[in-house]
Protein backbone atom coordinates (compact mmCIF):
# COMPACT_ATOMS: atom_id res chain seq x y z
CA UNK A 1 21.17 -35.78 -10.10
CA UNK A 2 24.44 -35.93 -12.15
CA UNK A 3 25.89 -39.74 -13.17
CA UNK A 4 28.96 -41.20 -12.74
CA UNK A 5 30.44 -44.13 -14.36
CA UNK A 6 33.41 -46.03 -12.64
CA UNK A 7 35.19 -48.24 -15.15
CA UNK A 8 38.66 -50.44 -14.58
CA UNK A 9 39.71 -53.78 -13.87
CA UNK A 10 39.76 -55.99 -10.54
CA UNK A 11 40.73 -53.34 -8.36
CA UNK A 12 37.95 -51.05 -9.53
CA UNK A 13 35.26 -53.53 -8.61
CA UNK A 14 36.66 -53.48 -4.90
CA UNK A 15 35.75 -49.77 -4.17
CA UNK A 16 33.06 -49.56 -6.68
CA UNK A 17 30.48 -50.33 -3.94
CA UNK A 18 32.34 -48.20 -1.18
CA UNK A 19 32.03 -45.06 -3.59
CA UNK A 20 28.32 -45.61 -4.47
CA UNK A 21 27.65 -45.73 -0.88
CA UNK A 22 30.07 -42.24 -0.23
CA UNK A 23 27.99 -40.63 -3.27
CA UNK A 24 24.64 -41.62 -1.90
CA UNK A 25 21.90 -38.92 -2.51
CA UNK A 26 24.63 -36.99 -4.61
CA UNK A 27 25.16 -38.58 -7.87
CA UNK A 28 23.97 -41.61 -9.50
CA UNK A 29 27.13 -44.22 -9.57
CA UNK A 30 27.00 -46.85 -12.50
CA UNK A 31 29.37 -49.68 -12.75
CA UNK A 32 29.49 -53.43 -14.05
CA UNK A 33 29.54 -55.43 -11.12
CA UNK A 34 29.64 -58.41 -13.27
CA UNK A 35 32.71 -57.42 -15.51
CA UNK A 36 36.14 -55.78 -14.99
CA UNK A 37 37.57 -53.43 -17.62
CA UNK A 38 40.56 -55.72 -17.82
CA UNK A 39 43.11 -54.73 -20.25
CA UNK A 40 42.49 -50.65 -21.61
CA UNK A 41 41.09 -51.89 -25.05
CA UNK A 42 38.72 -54.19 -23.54
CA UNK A 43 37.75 -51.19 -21.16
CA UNK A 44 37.34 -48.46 -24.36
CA UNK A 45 34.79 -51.19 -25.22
CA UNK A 46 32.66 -51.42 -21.82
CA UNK A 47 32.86 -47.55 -22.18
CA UNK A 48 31.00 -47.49 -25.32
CA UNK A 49 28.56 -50.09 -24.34
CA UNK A 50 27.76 -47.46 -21.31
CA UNK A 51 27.41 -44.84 -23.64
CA UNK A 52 25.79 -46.37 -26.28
CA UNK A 53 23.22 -48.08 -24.06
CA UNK A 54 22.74 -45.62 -20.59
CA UNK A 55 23.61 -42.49 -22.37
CA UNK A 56 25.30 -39.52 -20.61
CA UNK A 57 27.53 -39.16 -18.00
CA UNK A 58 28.74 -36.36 -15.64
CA UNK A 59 31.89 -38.18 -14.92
CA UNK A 60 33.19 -40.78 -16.16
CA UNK A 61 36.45 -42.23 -13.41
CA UNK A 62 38.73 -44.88 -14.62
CA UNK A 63 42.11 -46.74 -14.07
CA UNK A 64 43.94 -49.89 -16.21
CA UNK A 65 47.20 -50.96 -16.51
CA UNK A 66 47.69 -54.41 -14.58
CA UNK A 67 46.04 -56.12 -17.50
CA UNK A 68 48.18 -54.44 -19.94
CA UNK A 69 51.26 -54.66 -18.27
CA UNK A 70 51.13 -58.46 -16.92
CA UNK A 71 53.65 -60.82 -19.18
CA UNK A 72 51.59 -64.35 -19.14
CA UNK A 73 53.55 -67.27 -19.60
CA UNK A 74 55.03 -68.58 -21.75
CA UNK A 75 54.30 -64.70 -23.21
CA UNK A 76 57.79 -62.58 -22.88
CA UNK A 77 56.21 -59.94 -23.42
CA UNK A 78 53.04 -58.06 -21.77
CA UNK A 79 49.52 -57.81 -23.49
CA UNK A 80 49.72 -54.30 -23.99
CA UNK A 81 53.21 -52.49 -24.36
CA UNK A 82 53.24 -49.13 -22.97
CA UNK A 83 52.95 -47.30 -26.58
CA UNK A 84 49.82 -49.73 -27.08
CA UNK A 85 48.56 -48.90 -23.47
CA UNK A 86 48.80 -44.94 -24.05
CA UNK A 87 47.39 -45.26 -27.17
CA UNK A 88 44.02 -47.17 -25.84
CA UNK A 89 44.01 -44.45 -22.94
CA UNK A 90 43.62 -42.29 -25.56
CA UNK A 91 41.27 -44.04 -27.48
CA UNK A 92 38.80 -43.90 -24.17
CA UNK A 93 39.59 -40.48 -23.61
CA UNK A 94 38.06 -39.57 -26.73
CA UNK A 95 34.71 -41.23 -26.11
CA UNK A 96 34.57 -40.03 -22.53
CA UNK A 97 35.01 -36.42 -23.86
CA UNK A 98 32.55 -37.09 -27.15
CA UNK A 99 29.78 -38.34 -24.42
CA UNK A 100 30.28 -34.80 -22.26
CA UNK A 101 31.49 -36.19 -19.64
CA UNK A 102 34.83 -34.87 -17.45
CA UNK A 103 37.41 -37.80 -17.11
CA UNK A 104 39.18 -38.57 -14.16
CA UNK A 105 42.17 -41.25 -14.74
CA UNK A 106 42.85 -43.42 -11.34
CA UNK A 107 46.48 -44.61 -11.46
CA UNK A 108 47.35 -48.42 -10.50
CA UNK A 109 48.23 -49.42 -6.84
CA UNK A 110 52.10 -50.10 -6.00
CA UNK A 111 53.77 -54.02 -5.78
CA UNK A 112 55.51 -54.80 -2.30
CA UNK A 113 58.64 -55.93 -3.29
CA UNK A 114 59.81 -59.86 -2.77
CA UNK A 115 61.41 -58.95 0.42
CA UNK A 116 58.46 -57.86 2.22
CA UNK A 117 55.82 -60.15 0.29
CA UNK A 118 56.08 -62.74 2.64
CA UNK A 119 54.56 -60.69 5.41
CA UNK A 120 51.14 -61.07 3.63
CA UNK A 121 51.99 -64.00 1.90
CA UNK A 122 49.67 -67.54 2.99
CA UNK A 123 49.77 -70.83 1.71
CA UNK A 124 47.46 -72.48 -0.72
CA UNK A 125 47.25 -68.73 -1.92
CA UNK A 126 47.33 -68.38 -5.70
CA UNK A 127 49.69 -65.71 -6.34
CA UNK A 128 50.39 -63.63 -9.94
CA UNK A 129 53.36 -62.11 -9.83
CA UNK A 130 53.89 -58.59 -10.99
CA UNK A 131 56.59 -56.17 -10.21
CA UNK A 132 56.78 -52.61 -9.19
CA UNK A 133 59.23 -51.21 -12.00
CA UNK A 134 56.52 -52.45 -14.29
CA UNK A 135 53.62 -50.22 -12.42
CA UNK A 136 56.29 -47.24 -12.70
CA UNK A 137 56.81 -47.27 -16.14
CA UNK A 138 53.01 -48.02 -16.87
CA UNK A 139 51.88 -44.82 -14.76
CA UNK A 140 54.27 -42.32 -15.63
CA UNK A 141 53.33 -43.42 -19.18
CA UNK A 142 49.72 -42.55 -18.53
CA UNK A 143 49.96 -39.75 -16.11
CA UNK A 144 52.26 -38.04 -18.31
CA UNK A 145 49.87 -38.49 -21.02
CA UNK A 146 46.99 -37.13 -18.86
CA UNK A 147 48.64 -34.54 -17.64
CA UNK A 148 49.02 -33.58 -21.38
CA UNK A 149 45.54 -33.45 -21.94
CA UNK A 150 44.37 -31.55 -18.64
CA UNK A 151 43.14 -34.79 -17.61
CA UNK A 152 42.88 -35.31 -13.55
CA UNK A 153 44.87 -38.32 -11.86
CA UNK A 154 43.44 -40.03 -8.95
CA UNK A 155 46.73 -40.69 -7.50
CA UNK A 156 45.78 -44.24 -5.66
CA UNK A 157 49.54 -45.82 -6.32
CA UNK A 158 50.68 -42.88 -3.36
CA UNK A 159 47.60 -43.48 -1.10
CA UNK A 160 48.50 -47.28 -0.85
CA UNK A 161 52.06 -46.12 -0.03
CA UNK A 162 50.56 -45.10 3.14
CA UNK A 163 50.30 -48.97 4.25
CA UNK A 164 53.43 -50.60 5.14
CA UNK A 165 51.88 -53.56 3.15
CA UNK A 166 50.77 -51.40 0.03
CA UNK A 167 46.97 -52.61 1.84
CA UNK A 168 48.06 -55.90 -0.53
CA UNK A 169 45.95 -59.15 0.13
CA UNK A 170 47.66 -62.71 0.08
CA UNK A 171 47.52 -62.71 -3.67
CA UNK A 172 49.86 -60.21 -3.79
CA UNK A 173 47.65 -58.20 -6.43
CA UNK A 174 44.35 -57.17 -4.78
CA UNK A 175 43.40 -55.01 -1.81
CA UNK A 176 42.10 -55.72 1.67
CA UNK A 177 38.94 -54.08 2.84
CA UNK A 178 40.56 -51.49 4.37
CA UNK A 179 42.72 -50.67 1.33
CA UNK A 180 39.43 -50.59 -1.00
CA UNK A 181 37.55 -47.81 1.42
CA UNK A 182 40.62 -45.81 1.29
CA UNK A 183 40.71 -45.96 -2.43
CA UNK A 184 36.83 -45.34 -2.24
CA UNK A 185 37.07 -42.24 -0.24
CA UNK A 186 39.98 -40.58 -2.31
CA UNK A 187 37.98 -41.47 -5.77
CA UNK A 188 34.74 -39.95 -4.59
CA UNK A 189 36.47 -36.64 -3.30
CA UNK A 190 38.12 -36.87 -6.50
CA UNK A 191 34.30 -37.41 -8.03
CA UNK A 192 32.85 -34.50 -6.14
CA UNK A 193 36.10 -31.94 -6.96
CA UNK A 194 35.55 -32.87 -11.18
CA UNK A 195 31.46 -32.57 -10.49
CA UNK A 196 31.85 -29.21 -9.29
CA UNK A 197 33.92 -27.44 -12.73
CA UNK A 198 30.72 -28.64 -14.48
């Protein structure tokens, strides 16, 4: 049975589970359920810690970016700037390829803008704010740089567009239930289409 690893940050480990069950009796889906990728260095890491300790993969499917691109106070600048981010991209790329595996690169879900926040929005609810220009310029970055390499994008900033609320939770930043099956569903087509040019 051919193995897949899914690696990425928060929003990865909320259709992790939903893809395992989709590939069920197909391929063999590994994942840190423990762990997100975080930011794409500390992701090239986790990769290599797969590689180095379960061996090969089929496919290897991953997305960063929020990490990278998220300015934290009293920061004025985010973690990763975009050259950085591209560059660590690259630097997993590498090791996905040198372990045989294909690569498919997810891109990061969309921001509702502050106008139409406040129809998810609750109180009490701890919010991080991002904002969309910033998941632009981070994906065209990185799809532009995959697309360079022959790399395939799991476009899952379009499927959330699909949702008048961008399937955001009250936190502004993660997915509802519904929005993390949709994302599972797309990713393990996506899975199955890069399985089959082995």
């Amino acid at each position: 049975m051919k193995r897949v690893l899914l690696l990425g940050d928060s929003i990865r480990m909320g259709y992790d589970s939903f893809v395992k069950e989709l590939l069920d009796g197909e391929f063999e889906v590994f994942y840190d359920d423990n762990d997100n990728g975080r930011f794409a260095a500390y992701t090239l890491w986790q990769a290599n810690q797969f590689f180095k300790n379960v061996g090969h993969f089929d496919v290897v499917h991953w997305n960063n970016g929020y990490w990278d691109m998220h300015i934290e106070p009293p920061m004025t600048t985010p973690i990763h700037p975009v050259h950085e981010y591209v560059h660590f991209l690259g630097r997993t790329l590498d090791e996905i390829r040198r372990n045989g595996a294909v690569p498919i690169f997810a891109t990061s879900a969309p921001i509702l803008p502050e106008e139409d926040a406040a129809t998810v929005m609750q109180e009490g609810i701890n919010r991080t704010f991002y904002k969309n220009e910033w998941v632009l310029e981070y994906n065209k970055a990185a799809v532009d740089f995959m697309r360079s390499e022959g790399v395939a994008v799991n476009d899952l900033y379009s499927l959330c567009l699909e949702s008048p609320t961008f399937y955001k939770t009250p936190d502004l930043l993660h997915l509802t239930e519904a929005g993390y099956r949709r994302c599972a569903e797309q990713t393990a087509n996506a899975i199955r289409e890069a399985a089959a040019t082995i």
